[in-house]
C-alpha atoms as a PDB file:
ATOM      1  CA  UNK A   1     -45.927 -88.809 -70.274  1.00  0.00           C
ATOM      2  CA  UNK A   2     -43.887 -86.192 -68.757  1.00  0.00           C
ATOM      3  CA  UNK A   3     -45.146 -86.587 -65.382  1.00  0.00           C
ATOM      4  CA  UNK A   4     -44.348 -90.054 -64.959  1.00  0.00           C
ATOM      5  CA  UNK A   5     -40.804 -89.876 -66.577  1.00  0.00           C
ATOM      6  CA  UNK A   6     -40.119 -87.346 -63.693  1.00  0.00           C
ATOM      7  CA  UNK A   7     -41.664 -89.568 -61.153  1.00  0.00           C
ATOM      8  CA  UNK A   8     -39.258 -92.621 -62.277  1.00  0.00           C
ATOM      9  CA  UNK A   9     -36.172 -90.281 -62.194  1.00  0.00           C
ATOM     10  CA  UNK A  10     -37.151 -88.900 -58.881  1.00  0.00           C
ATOM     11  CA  UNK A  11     -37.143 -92.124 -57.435  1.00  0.00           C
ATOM     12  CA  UNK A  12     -34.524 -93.385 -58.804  1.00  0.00           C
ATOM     13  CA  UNK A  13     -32.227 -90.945 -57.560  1.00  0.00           C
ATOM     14  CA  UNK A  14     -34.466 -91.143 -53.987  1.00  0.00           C
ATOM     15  CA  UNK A  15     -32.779 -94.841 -54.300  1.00  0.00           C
ATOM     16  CA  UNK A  16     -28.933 -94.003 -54.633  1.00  0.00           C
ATOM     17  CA  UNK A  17     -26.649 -94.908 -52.136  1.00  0.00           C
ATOM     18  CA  UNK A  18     -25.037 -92.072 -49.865  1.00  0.00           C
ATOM     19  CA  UNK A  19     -20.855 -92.365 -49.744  1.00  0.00           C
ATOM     20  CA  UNK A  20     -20.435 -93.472 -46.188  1.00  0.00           C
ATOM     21  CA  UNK A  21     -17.963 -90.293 -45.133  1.00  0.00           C
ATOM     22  CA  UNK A  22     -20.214 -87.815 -46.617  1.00  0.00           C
ATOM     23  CA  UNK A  23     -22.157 -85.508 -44.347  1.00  0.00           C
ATOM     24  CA  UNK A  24     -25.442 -84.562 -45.610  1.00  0.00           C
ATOM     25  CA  UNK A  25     -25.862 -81.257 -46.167  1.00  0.00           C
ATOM     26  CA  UNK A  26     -27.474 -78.295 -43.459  1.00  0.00           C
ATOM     27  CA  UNK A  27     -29.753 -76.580 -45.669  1.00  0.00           C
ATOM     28  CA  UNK A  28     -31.163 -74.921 -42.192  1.00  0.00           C
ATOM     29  CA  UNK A  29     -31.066 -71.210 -41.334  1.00  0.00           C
ATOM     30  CA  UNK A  30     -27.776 -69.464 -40.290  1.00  0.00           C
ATOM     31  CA  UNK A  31     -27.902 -69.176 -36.560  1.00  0.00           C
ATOM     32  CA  UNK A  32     -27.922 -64.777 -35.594  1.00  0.00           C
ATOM     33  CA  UNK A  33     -24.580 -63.111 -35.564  1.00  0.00           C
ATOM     34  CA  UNK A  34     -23.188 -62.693 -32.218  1.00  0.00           C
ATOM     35  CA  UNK A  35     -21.332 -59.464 -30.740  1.00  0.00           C
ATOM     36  CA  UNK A  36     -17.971 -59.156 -31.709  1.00  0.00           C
ATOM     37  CA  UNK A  37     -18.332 -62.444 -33.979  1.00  0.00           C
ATOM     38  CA  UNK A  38     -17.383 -59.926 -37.286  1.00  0.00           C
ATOM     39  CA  UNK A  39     -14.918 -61.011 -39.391  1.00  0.00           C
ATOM     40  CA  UNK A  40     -11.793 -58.700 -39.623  1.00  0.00           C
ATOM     41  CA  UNK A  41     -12.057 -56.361 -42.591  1.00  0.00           C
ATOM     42  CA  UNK A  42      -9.012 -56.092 -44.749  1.00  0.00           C
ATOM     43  CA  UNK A  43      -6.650 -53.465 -43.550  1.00  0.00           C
ATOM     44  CA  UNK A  44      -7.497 -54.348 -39.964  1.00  0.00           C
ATOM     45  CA  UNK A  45      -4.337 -53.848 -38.566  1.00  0.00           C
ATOM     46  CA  UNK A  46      -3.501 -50.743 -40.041  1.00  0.00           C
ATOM     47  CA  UNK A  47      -6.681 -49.343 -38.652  1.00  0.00           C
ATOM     48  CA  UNK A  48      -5.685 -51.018 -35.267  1.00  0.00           C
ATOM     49  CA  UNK A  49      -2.021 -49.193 -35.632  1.00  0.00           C
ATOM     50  CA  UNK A  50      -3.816 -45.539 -36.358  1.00  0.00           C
ATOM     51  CA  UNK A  51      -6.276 -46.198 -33.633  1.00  0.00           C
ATOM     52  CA  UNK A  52      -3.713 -46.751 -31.255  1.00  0.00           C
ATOM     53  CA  UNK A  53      -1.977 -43.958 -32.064  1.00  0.00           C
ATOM     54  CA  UNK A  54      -5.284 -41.997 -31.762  1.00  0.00           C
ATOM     55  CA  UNK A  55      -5.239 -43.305 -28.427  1.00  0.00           C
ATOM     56  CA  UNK A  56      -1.701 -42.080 -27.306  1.00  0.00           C
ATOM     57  CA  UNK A  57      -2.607 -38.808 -28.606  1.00  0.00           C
ATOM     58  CA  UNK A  58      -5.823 -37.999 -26.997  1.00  0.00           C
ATOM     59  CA  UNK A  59      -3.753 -38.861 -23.650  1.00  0.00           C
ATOM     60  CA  UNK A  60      -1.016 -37.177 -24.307  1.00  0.00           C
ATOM     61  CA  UNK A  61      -3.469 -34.118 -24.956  1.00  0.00           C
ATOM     62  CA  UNK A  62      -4.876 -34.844 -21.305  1.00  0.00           C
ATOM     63  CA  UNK A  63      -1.832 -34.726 -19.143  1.00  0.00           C
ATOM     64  CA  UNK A  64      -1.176 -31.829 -21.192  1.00  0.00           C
ATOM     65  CA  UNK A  65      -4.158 -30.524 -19.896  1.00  0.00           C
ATOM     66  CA  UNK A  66      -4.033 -31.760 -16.685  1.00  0.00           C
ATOM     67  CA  UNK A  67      -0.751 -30.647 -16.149  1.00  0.00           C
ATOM     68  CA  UNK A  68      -1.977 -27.012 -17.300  1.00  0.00           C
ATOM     69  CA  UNK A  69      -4.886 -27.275 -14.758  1.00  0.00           C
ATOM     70  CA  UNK A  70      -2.546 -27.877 -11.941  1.00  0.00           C
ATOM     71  CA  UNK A  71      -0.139 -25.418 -12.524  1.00  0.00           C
ATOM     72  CA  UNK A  72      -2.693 -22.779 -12.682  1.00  0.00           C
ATOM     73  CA  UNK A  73      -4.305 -23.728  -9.726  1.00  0.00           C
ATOM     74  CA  UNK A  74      -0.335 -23.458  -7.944  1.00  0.00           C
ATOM     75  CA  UNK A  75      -0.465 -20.259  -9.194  1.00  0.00           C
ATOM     76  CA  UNK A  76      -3.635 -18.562  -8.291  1.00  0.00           C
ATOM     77  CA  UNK A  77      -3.511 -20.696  -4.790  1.00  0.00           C
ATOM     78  CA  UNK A  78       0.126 -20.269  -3.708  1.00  0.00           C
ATOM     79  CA  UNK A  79       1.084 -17.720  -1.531  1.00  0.00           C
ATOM     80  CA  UNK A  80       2.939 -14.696  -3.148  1.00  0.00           C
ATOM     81  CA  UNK A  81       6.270 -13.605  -2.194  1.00  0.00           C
ATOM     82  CA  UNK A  82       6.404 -10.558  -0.090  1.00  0.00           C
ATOM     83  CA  UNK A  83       6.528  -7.474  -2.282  1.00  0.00           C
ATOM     84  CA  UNK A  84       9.686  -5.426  -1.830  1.00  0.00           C
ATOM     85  CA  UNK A  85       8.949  -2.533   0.681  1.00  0.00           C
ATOM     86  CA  UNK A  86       8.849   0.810  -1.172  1.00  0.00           C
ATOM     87  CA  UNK A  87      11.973   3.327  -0.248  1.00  0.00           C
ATOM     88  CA  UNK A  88      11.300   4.823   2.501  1.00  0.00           C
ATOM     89  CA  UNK A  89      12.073   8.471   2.905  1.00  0.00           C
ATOM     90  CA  UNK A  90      15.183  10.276   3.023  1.00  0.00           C
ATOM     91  CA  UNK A  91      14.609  11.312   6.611  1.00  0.00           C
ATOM     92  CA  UNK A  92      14.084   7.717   7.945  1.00  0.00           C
ATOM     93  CA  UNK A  93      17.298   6.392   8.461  1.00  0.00           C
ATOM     94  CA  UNK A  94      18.734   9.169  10.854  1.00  0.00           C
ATOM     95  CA  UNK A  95      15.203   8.595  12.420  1.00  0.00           C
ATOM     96  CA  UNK A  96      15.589   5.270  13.344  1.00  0.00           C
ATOM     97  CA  UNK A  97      18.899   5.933  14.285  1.00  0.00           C
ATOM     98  CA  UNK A  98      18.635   8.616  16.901  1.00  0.00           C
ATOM     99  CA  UNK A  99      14.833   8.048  17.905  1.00  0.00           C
ATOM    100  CA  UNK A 100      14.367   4.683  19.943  1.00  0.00           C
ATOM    101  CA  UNK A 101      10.717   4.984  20.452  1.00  0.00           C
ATOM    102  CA  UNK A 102       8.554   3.359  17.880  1.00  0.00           C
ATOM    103  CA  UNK A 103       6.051   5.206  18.805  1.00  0.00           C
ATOM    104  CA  UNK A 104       7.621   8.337  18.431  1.00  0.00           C
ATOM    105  CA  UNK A 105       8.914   7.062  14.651  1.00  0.00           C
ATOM    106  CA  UNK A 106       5.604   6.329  13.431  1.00  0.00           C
ATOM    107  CA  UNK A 107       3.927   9.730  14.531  1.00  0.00           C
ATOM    108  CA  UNK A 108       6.751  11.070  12.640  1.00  0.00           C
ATOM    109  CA  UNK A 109       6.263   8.833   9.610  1.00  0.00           C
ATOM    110  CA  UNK A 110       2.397   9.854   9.978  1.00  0.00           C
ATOM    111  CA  UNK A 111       3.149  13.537  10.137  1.00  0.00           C
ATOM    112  CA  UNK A 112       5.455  13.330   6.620  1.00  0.00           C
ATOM    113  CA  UNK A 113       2.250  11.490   5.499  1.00  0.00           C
ATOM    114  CA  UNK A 114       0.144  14.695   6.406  1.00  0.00           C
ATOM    115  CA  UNK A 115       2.413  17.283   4.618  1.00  0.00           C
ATOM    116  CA  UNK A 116       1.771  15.062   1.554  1.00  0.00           C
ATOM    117  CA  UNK A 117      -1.975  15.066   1.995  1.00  0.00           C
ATOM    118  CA  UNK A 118      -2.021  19.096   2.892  1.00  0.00           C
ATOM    119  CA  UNK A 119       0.208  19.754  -0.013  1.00  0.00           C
ATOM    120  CA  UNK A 120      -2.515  17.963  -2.421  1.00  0.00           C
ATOM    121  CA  UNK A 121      -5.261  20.194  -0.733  1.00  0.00           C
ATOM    122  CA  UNK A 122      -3.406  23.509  -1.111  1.00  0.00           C
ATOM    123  CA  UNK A 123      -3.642  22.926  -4.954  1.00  0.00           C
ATOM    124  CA  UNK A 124      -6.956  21.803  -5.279  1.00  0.00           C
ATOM    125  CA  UNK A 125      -7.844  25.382  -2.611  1.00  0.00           C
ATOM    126  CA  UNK A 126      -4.807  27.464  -3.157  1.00  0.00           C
ATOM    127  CA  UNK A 127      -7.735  30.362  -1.940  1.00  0.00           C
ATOM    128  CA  UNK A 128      -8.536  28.282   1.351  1.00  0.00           C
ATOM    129  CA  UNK A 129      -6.575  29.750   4.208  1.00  0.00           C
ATOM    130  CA  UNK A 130      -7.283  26.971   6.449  1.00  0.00           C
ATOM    131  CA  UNK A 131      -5.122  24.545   4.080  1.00  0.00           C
ATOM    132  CA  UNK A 132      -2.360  26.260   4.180  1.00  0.00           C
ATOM    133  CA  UNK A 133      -2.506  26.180   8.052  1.00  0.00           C
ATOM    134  CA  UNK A 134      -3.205  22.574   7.590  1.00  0.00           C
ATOM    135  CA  UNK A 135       0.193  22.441   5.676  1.00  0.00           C
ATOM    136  CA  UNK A 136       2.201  24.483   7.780  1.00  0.00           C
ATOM    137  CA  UNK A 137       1.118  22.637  10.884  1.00  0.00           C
ATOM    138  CA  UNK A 138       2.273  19.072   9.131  1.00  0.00           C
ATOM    139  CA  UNK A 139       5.431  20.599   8.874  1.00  0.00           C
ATOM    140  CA  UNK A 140       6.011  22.039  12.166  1.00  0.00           C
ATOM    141  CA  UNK A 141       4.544  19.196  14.044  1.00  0.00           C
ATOM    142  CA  UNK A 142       7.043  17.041  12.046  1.00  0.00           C
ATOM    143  CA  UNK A 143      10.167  18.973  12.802  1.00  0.00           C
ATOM    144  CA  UNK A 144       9.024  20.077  16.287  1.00  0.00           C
ATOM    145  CA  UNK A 145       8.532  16.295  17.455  1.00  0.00           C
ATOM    146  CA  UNK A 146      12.320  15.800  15.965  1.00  0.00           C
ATOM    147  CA  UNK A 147      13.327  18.715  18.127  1.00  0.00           C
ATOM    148  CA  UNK A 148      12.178  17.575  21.339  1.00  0.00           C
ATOM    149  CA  UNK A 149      12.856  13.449  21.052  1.00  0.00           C
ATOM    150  CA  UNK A 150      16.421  14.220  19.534  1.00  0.00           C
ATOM    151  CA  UNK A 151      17.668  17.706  19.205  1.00  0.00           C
ATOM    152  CA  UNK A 152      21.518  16.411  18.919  1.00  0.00           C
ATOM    153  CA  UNK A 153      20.898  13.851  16.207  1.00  0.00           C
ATOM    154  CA  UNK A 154      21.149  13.744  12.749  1.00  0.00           C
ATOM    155  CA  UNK A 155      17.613  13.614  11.440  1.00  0.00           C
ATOM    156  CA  UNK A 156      16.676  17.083  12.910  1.00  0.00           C
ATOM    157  CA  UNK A 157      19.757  18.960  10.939  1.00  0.00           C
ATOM    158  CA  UNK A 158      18.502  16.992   8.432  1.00  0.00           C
ATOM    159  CA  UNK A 159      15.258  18.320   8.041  1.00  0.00           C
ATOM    160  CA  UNK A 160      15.386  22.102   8.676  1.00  0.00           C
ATOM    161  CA  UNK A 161      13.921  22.885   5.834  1.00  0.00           C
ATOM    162  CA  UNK A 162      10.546  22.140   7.657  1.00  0.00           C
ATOM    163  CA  UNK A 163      10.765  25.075   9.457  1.00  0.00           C
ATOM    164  CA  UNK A 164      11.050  27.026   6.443  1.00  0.00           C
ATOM    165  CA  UNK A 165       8.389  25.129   4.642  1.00  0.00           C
ATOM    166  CA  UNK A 166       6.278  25.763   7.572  1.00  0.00           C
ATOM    167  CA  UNK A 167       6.813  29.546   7.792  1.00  0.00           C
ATOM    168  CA  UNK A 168       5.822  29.496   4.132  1.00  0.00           C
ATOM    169  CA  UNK A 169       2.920  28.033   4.487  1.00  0.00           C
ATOM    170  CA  UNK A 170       1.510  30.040   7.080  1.00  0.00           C
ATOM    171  CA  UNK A 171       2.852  33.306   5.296  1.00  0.00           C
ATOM    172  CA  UNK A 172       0.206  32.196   2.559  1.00  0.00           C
ATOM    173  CA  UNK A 173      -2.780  31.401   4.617  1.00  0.00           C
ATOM    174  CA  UNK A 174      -1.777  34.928   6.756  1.00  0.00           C
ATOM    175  CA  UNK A 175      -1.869  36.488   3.073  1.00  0.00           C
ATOM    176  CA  UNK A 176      -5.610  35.640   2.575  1.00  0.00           C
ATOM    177  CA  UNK A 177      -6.734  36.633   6.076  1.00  0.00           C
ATOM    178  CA  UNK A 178      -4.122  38.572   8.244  1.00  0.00           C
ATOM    179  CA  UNK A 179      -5.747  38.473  11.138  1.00  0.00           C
ATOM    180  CA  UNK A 180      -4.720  35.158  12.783  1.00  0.00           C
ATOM    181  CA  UNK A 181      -1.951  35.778  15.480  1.00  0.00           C
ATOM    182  CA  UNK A 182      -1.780  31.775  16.604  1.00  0.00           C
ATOM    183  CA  UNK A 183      -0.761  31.633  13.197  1.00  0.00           C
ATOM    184  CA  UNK A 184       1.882  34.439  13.412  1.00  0.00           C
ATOM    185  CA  UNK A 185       3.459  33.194  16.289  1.00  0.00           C
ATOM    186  CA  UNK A 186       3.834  29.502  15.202  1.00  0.00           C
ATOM    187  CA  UNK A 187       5.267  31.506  11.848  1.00  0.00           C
ATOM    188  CA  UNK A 188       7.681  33.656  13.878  1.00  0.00           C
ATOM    189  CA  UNK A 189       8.970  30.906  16.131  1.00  0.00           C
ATOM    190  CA  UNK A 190       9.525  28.448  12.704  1.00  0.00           C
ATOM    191  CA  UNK A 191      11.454  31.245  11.242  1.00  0.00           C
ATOM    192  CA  UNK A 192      13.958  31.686  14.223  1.00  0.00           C
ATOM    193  CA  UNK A 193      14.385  28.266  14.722  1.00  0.00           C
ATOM    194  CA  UNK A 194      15.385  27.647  11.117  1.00  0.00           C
ATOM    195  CA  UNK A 195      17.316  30.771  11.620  1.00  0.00           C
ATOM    196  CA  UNK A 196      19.426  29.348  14.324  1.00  0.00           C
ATOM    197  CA  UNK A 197      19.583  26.056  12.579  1.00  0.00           C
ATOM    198  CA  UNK A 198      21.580  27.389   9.957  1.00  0.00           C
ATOM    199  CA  UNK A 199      22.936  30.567  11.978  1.00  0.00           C
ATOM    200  CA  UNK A 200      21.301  32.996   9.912  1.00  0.00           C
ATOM    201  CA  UNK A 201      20.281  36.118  12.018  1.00  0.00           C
ATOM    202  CA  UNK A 202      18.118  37.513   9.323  1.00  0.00           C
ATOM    203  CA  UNK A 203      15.940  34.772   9.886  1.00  0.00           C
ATOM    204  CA  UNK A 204      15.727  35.262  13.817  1.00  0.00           C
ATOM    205  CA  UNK A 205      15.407  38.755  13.618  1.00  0.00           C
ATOM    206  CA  UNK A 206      12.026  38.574  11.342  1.00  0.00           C
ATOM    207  CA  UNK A 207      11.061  35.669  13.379  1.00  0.00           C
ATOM    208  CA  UNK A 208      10.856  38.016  16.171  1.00  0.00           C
ATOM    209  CA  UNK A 209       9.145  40.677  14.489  1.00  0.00           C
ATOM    210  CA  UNK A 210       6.258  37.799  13.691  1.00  0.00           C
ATOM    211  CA  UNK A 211       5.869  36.761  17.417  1.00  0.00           C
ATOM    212  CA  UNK A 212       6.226  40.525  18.828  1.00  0.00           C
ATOM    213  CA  UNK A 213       3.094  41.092  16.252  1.00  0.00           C
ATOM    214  CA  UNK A 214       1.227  38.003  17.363  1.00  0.00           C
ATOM    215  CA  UNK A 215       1.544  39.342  20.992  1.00  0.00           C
ATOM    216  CA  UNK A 216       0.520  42.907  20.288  1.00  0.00           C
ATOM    217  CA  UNK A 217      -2.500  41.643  18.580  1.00  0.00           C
ATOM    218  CA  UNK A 218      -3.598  38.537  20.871  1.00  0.00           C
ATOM    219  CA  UNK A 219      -1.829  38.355  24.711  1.00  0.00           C
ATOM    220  CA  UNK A 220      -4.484  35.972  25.819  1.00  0.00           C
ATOM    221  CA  UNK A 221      -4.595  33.187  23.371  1.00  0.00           C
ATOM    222  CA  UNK A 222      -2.414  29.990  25.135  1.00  0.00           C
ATOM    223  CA  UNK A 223      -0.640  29.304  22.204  1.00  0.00           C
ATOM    224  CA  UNK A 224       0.711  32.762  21.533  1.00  0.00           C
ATOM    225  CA  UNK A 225       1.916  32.962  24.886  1.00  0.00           C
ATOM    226  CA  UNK A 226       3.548  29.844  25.068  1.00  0.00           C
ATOM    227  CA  UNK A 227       5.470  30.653  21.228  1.00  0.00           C
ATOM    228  CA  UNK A 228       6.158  34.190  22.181  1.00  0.00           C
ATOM    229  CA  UNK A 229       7.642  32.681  25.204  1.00  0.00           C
ATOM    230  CA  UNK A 230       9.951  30.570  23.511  1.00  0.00           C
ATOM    231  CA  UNK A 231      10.931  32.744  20.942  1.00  0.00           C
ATOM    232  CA  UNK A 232      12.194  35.140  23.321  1.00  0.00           C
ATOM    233  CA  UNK A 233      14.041  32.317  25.230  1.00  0.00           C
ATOM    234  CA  UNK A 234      16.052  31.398  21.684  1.00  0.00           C
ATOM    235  CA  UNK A 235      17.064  34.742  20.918  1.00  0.00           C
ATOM    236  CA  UNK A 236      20.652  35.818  21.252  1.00  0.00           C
ATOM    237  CA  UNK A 237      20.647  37.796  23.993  1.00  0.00           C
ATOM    238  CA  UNK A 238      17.991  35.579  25.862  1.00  0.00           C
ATOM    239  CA  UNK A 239      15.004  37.246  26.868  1.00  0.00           C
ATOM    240  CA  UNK A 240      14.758  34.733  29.824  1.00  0.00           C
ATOM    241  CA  UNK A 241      12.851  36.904  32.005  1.00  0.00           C
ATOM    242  CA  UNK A 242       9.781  37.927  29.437  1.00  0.00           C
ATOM    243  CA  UNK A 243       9.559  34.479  28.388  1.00  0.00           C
ATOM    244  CA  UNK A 244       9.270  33.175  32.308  1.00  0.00           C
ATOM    245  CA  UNK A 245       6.732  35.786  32.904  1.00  0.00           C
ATOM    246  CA  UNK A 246       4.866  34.646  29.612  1.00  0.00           C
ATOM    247  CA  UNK A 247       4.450  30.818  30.710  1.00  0.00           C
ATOM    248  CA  UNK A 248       3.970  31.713  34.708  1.00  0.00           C
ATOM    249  CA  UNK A 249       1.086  33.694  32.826  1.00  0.00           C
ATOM    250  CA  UNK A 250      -0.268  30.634  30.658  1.00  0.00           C
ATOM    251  CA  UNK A 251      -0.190  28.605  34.291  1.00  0.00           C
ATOM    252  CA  UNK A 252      -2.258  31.410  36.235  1.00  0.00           C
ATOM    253  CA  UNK A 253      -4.985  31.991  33.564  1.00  0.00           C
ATOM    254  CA  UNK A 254      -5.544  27.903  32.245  1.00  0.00           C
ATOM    255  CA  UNK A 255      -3.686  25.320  35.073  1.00  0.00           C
ATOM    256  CA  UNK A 256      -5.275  22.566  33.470  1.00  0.00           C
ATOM    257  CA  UNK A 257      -4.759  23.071  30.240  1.00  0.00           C
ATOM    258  CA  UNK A 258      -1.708  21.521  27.495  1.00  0.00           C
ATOM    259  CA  UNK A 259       0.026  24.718  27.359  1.00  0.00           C
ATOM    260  CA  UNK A 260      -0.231  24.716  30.984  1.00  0.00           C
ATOM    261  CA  UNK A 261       1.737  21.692  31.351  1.00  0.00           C
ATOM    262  CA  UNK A 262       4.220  22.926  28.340  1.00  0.00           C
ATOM    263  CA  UNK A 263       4.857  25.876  30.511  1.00  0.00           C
ATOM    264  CA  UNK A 264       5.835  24.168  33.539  1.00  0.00           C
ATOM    265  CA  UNK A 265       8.260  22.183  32.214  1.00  0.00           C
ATOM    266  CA  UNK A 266       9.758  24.968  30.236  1.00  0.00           C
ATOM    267  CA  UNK A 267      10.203  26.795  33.693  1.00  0.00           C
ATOM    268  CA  UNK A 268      11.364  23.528  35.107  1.00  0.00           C
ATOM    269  CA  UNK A 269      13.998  23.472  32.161  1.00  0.00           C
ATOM    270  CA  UNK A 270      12.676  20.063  31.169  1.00  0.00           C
ATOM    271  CA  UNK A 271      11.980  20.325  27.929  1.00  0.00           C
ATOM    272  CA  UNK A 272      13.338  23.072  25.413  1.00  0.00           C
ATOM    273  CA  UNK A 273      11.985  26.300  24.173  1.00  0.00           C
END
C-alpha cells in the first residue's frame, strides 16, 4: 500500500549516516535586523561622493551667511565717521580772525542764522510790518555787534552790506505803517553808517533826514535818543554837542535803564557812536 511504502522510505532515509564535516542545517528564524546592519546598495559610493559634496555646500552656504550676518551687524553697530562740516559762511573767516571771543562769534553766527529765518517770514507775510522789523533788526544786530568787537578788522568792511539790507528792510515795514520813529532812527543811523563805510555822502545825508524825522516825531522814546545821538556824532561836521545833550538826556529821564548805560559810555568815549 502506499502508506507503508512511504513509511519504509522514510525510515530508511531516517537511518543514513550524516558525513562527519557536515553541519546540519538551521532551518530556525532569521534573528531581527539590527540598526545600521543594511547591506550597501549598489552605487554606494557614488551616493557617498554626492553626499559629501552636499555637505561642503550647505557649509559653504553658512559661512557665507554667517559672514553676511557679521558684516551687517559691523555696519549698523560701528560708529560712523564724522560727517564733513558744511561751509561755513563767507563772513566767518575774518570773524574768527579779528574777534577772539567765542562768545561774541557765536552770537554773531546766531544773528546770520536770524536774517535767514526773518527772510523766510517776510515771504510767507510780505504785508506783516513787524517781519520786516524782525529782518532789519537781524541785520543790524549782526553788523552792529561787528562794529563794536572789531571796527578795524576785516569782517566788518566785509559785511556792509548789512547796513543797507537793514535800511531796506525797515523802509518796507515803515511803508505799511509810517508811523514808527524807533524804526526810523535805527533806519537813518544804518544808512549813514553804510554811507561812511563806503564814503558815500548821499547815503549820510538821507540817513540824517531819517533820524531828524524820528526825533521830530518821538523825543522821548530811549532808543531814538540814543540813535539820533549817534547819528549826529558820525556826521561830517560832528554834531558833538546835540548828540551829548541827547544821551545826558537818556541818563536824566531812565538811569537804570540799557540805553542809560549806552549813553554813559558814549559820553565816556568808551564805546563808539
Amino acid at each position: 500500500m502506499p502508506c507503508r511504502r512511504y513509511d519504509a522510505y522514510a525510515r530508511t532515509m531516517m537511518n543514513e549516516t550524516v558525513e562527519p564535516n557536515s553541519e546540519p542545517i538551521d532551518y530556525r528564524p532569521l534573528p531581527p535586523r539590527r540598526a545600521g546592519g543594511e547591506p550597501r546598495p549598489i552605487g554606494g559610493d557614488a551616493r557617498r561622493v554626492r553626499g559629501l559634496n552636499g555637505w561642503l555646500l550647505l557649509a559653504t552656504a553658512l559661512l557665507a551667511i554667517g559672514g553676511l550676518t557679521g558684516w551687517l551687524v559691523w555696519h549698523g553697530t560701528r560708529i560712523e565717521a564724522e560727517a564733513q562740516p558744511q561751509a561755513m559762511p563767507l563772513f566767518a573767516a575774518a570773524i574768527l580772525a579779528d574777534i577772539p571771543d567765542p562768545a561774541t562769534r557765536d552770537q554773531i553766527l546766531s544773528l546770520d542764522a536770524v536774517a535767514a529765518q526773518a527772510r523766510s517770514l517776510t515771504a510767507q507775510s510780505p504785508k506783516d510790518p513787524a517781519a520786516w522789523v524782525a529782518l532789519g533788526n537781524a541785520h543790524y544786530d549782526f553788523i552792529q555787534t561787528i562794529y563794536e568787537a572789531a571796527p578795524g578788522g576785516e569782517a566788518y568792511p566785509q559785511n556792509l552790506s548789512r547796513w543797507l539790507e537793514a535800511s531796506e528792510a525797515y523802509s518796507q515795514s515803515l511803508a505799511l505803517d509810517p508811523f514808527q520813529p524807533a524804526v526810523r532812527s535805527d533806519r537813518g543811523l544804518a544808512l549813514i553808517r553804510y554811507g561812511l563805510g563806503f564814503s558815500n555822502p548821499g547815503y549820510v545825508a538821507e540817513g540824517l533826514a531819517e533820524a531828524e524825522r524820528a526825533l521830530s516825531e518821538d523825543d522821548q522814546t530811549l532808543q531814538v535818543l540814543i540813535n539820533v545821538g549817534r547819528a549826529y556824532a558820525l556826521v561830517t561836521p560832528p554834531r558833538t554837542a546835540e548828540a551829548r545833550a541827547l544821551w545826558t538826556r537818556i541818563i536824566e529821564q531812565a538811569p537804570n535803564s540799557v540805553q542809560a548805560v549806552q549813553a554813559q559810555r558814549l559820553l565816556n568815549g568808551e564805546q563808539q557812536p
